[in-house]
Structure formats: structure tokens, C-alpha cells
N, C-alpha and C. Protein backbone atom coordinates (compact mmCIF):
# COMPACT_ATOMS: atom_id res chain seq x y z
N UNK A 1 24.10 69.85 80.47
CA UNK A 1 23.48 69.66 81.76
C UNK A 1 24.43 70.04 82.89
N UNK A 2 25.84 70.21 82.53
CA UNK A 2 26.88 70.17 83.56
C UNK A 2 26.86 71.58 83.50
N UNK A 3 26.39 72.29 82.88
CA UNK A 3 26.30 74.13 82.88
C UNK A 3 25.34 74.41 83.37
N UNK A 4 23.77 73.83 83.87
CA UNK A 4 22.75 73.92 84.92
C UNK A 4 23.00 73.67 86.59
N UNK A 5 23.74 72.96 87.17
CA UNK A 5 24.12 72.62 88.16
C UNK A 5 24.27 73.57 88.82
N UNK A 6 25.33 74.39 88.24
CA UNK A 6 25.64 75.66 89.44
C UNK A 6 24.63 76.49 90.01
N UNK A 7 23.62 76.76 88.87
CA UNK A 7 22.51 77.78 89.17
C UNK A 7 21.48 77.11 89.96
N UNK A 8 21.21 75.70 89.43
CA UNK A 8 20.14 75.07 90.47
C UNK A 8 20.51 75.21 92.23
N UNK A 9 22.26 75.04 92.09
CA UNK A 9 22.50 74.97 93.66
C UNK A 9 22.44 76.36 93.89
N UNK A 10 22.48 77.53 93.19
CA UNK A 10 22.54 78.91 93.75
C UNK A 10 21.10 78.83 94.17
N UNK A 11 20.00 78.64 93.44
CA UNK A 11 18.56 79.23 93.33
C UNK A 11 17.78 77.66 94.44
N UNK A 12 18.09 76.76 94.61
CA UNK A 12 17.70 75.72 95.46
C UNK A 12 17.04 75.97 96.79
N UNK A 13 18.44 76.88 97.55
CA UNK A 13 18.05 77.14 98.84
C UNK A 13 17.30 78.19 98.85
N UNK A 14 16.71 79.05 97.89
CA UNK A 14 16.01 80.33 98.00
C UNK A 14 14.38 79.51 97.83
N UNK A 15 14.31 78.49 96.92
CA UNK A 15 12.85 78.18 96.73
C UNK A 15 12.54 77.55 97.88
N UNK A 16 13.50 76.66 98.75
CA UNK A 16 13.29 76.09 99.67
C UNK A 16 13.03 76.69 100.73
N UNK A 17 13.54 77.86 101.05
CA UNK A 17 13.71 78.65 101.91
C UNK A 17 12.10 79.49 101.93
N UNK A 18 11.59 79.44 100.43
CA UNK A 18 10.68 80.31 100.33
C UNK A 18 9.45 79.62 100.31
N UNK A 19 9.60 78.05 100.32
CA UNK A 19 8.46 77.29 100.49
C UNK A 19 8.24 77.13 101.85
N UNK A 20 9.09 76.55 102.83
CA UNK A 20 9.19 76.70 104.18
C UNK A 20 8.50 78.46 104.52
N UNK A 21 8.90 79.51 104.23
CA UNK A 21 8.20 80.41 104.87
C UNK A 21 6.54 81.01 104.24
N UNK A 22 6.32 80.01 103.28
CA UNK A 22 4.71 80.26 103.00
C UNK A 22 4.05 79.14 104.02
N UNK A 23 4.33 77.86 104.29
CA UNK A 23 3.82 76.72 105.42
C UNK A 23 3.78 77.47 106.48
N UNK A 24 4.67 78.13 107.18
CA UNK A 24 5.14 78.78 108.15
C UNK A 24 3.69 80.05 108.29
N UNK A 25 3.86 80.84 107.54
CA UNK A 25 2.90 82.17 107.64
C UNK A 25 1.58 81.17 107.57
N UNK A 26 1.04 80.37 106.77
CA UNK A 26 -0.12 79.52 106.25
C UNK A 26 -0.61 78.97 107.48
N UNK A 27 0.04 78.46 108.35
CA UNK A 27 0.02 77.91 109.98
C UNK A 27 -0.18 78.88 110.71
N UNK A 28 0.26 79.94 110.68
CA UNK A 28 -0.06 80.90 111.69
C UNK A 28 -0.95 81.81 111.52
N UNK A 29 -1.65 81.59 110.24
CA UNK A 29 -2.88 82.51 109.68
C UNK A 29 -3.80 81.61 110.15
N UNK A 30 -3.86 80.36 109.60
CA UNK A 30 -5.11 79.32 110.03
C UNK A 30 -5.06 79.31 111.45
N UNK A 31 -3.92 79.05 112.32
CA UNK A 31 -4.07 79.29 113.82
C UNK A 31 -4.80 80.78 114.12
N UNK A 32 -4.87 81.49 113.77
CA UNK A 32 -5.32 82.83 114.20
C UNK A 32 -6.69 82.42 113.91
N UNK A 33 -7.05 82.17 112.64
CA UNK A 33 -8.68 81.95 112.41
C UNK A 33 -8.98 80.85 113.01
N UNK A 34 -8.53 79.63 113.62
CA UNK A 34 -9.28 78.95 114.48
C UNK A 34 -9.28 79.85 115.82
N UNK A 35 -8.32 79.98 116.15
CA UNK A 35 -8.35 80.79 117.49
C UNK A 35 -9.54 81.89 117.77
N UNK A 36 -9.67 82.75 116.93
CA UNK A 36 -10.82 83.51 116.41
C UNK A 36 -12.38 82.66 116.72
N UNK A 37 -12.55 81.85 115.89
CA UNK A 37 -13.62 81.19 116.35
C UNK A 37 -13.84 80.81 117.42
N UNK A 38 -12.64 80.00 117.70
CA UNK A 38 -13.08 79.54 119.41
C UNK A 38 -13.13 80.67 120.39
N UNK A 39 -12.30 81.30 120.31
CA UNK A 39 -12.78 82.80 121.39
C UNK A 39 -14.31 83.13 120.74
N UNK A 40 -14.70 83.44 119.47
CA UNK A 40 -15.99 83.91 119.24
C UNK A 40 -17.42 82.58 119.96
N UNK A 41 -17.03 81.58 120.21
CA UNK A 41 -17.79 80.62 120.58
C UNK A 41 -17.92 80.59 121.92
N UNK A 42 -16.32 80.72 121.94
CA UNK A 42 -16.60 80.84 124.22
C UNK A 42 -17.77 82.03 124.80
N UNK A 43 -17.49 83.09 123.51
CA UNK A 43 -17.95 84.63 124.06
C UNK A 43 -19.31 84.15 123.58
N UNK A 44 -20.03 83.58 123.11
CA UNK A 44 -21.15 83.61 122.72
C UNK A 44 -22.16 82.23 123.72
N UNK A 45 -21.39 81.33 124.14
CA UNK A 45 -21.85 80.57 125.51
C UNK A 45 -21.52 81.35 126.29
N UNK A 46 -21.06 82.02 127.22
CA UNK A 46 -20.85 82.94 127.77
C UNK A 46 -22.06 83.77 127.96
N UNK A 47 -22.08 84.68 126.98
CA UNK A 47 -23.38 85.46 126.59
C UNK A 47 -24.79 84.84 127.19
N UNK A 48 -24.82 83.43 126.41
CA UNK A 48 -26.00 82.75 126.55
C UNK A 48 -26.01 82.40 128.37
N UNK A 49 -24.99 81.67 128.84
CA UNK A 49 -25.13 81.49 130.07
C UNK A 49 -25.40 82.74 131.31
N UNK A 50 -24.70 83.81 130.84
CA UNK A 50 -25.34 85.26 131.60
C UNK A 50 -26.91 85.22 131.43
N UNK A 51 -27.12 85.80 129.88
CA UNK A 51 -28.57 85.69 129.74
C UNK A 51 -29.74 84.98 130.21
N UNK A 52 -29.13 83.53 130.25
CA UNK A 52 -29.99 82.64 131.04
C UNK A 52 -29.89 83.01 133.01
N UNK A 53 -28.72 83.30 133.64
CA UNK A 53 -28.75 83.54 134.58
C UNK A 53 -29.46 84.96 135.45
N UNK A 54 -29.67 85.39 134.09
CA UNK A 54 -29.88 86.96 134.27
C UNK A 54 -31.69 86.69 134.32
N UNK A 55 -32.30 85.47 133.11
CA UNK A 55 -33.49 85.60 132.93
C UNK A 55 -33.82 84.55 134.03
N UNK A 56 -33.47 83.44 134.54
CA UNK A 56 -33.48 83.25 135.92
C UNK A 56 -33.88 83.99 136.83
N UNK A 57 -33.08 85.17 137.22
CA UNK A 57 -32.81 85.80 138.59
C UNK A 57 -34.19 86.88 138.47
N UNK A 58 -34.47 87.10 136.94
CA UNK A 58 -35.48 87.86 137.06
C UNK A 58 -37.11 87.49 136.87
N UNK A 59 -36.71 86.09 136.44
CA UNK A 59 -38.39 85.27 136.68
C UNK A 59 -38.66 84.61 138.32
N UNK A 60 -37.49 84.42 138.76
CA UNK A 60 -37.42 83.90 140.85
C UNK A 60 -37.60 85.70 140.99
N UNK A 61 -36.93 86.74 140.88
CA UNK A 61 -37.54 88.03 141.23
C UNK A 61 -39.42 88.30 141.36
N UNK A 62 -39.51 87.94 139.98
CA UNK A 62 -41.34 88.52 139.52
C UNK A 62 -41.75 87.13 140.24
N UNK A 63 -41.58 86.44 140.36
CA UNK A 63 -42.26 85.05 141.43
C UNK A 63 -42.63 85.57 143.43
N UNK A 64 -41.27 86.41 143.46
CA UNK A 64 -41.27 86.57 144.78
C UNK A 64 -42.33 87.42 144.72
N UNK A 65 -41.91 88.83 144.34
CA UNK A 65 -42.87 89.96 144.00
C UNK A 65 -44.14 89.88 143.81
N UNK A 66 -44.97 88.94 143.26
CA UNK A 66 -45.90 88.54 142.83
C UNK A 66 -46.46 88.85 141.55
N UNK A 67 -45.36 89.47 140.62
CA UNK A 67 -45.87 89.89 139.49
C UNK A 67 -45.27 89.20 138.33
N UNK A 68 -46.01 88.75 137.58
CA UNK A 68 -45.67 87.97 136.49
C UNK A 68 -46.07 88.73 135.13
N UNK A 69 -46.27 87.86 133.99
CA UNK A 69 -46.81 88.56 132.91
C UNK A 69 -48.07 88.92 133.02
N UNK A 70 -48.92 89.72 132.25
CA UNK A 70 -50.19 90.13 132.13
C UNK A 70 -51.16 89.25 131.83
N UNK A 71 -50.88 88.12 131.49
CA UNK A 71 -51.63 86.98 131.22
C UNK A 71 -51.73 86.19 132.57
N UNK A 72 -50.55 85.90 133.55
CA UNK A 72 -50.45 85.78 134.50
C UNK A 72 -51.44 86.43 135.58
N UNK A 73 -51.24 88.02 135.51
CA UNK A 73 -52.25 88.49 136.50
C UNK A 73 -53.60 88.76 135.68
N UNK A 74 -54.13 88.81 134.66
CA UNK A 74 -55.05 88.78 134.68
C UNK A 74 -56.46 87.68 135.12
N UNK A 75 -57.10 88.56 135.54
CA UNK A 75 -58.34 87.57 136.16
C UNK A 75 -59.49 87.54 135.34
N UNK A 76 -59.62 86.55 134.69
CA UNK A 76 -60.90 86.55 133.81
C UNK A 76 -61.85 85.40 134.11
N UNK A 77 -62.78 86.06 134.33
CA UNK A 77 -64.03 85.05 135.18
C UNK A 77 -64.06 83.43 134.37
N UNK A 78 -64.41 82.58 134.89
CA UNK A 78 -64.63 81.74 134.05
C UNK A 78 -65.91 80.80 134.07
């Protein structure tokens, strides 16, 4: 057992060294893919809040104008 010692202390700091830099990369991969999502989530409320502002501006537009959908202007006797 006294002839294992030396090599464990040669080879020790390399596994250690090499466990620390898989945690290391493993953290900064999962940070990237959360990060990823949350930018893909902002951009997609985002999206939605234009869209809604956009379909807003253009139903107060056809309100002013007086034109709405075709169901809207049509006149059917009743």
C-alpha cells in the first residue's frame, strides 16, 4: 500500500482538477440554455404585446373610418 501513495498524489490533483472543470463548463452550458429561454420568452411577450398594440391601433383605425368587417357593414333587412 506504501508503493500506491506516490501515484495517487501524482494523479489526485489531475482528477480533481478535472472534476472542477466539468461543474465549471456544466454551469455555463445550463446558464446559456436558461438564458436562451428567457430571451426566447421576453421576445415572444414582446411579439404578443406589439401584435396586440398593432391590432388595437387598427380596430380604433376601422372604428374611426367607419369600416369594420363585412358582417359589420352588411345590411340585411330584418
Amino acid at each position: 500500500m506504501a508503493a500506491v501513495w506516490p501515484y495517487l498524489t501524482a494523479i489526485l490533483p489531475t482528477i480533481l482538477v478535472s472534476i472542477l472543470f466539468y461543474f465549471l463548463i456544466r454551469s455555463m452550458i445550463e446558464g446559456d440554455r436558461r438564458e436562451r429561454l428567457a430571451q426566447r420568452q421576453f421576445e415572444a411577450a414582446e411579439d404578443a404585446r406589439r401584435s396586440s398594440r398593432t391590432d388595437a391601433a387598427v380596430s380604433t383605425e376601422d372604428d374611426a373610418n367607419g369600416t369594420g368587417t363585412a358582417q359589420e357593414n352588411s345590411s340585411t333587412p330584418s
